[in-house]
Protein backbone atom coordinates (compact mmCIF):
# COMPACT_ATOMS: atom_id res chain seq x y z
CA UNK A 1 0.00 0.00 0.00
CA UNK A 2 2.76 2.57 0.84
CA UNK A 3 4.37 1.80 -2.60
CA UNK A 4 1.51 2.67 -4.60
CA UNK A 5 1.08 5.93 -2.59
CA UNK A 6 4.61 6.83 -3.32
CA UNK A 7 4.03 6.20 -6.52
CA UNK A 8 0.76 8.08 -7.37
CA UNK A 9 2.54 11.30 -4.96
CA UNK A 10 5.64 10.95 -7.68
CA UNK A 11 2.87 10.72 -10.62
CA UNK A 12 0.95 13.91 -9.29
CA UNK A 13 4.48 15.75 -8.88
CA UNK A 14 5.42 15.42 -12.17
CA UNK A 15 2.01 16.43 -13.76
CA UNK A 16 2.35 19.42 -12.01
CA UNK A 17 5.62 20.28 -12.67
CA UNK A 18 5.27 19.72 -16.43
CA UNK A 19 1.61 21.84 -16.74
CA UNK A 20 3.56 24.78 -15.04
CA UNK A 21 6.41 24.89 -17.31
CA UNK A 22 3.94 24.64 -20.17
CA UNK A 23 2.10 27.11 -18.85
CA UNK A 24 4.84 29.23 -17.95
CA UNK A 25 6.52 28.86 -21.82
CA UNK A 26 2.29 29.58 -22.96
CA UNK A 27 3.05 33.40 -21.12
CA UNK A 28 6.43 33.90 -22.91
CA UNK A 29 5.19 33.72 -26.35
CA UNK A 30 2.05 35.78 -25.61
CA UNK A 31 4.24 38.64 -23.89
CA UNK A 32 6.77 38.73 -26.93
CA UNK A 33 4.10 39.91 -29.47
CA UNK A 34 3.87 43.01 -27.36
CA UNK A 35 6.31 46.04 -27.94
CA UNK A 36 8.06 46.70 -24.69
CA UNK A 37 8.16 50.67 -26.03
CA UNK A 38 6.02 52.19 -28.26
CA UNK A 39 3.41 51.11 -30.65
CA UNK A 40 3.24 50.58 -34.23
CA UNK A 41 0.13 51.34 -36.95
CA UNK A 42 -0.47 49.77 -40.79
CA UNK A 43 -2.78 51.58 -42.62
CA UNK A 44 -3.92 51.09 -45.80
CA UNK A 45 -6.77 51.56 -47.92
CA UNK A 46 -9.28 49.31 -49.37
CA UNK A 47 -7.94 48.40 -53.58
CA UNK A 48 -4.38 49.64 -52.64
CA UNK A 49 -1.62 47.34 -52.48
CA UNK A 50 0.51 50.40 -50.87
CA UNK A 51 0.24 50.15 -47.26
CA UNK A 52 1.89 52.93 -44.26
CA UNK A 53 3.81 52.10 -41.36
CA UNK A 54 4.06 54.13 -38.33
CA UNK A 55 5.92 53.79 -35.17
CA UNK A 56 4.59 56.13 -32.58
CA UNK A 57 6.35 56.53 -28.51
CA UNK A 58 4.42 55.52 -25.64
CA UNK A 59 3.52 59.20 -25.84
CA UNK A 60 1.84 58.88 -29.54
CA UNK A 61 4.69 61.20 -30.76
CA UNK A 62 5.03 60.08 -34.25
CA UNK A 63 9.15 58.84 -34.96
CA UNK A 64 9.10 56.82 -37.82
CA UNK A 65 6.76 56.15 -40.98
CA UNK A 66 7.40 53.64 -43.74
CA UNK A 67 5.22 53.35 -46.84
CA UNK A 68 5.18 49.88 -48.65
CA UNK A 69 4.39 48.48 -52.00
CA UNK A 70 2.56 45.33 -50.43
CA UNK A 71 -0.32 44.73 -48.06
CA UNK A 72 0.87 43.31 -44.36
CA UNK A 73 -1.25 41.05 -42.76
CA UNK A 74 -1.16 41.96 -39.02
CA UNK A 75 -3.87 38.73 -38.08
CA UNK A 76 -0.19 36.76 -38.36
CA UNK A 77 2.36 36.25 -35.87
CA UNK A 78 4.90 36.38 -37.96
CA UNK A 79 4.46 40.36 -39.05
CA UNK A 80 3.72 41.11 -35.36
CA UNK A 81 7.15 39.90 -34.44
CA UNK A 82 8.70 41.82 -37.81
CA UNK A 83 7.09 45.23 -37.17
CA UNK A 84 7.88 44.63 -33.30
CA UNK A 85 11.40 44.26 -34.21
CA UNK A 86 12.02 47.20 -36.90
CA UNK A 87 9.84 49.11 -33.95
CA UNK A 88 12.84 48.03 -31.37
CA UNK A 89 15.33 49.64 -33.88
CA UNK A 90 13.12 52.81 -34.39
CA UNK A 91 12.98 52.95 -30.68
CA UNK A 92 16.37 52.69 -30.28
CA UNK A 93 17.70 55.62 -32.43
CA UNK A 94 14.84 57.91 -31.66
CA UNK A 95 15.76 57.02 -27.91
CA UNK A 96 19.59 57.98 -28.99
CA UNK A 97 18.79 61.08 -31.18
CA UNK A 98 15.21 62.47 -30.56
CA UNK A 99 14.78 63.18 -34.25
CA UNK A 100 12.73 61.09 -36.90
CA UNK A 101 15.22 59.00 -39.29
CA UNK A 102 14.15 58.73 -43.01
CA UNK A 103 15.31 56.75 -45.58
CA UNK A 104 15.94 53.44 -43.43
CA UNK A 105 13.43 51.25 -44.96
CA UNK A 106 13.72 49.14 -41.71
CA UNK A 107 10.22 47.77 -42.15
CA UNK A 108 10.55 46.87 -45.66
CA UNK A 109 13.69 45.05 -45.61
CA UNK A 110 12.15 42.75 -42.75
CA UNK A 111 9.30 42.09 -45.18
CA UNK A 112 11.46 41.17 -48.71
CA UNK A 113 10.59 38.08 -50.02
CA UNK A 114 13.58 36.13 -50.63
């Protein structure tokens, strides 16, 4: 009788332990599609293929805008993660210089098709 106890305790223990480091690894991919700083905005209009960019500070101070030949589709992960990451390097120089860059193309070159 004590064995099976011992055994159903070490069952239960590792149940646990594996639904909280699936839950914990559910959180880190939910938290990465969000911008630590600043926000970004894709607007386009209906029978355009052109589409804008713009990165905006916490603030909604405009520092970067980007105009595309191609239509993003935000619905995916994947162009969350690519605008979140040209966003970073927006961040990062407007953070450095307090003035808007132009001519970087930082959100087309994440979106080239290779």
């Amino acid at each position: 009788m004590n064995t099976i106890t011992s055994f159903c305790t070490a069952i239960a223990t590792v149940l646990v332990a594996t639904a909280s480091l699936a839950t914990a690894q559910s959180q880190q991919v939910r938290e990465s599609m969000v911008p630590r700083e600043g926000f970004w905005v894709v607007e386009s209009q209906p029978k355009s293929r052109e589409c804008t960019v713009r990165f905006y500070t916490n603030d909604q101070e405009l520092i970067y805008e980007e105009t595309l030949n191609q239509k993003l589709n935000i619905a995916r992960q994947q162009t969350k993660r690519r605008l979140n990451i040209a966003l970073e390097q927006a961040m990062f120089v407007w953070n450095a210089t307090h003035q808007v860059p132009t001519d970087r193309q930082w959100v087309s070159i994440r979106f080239e098709k290779k």
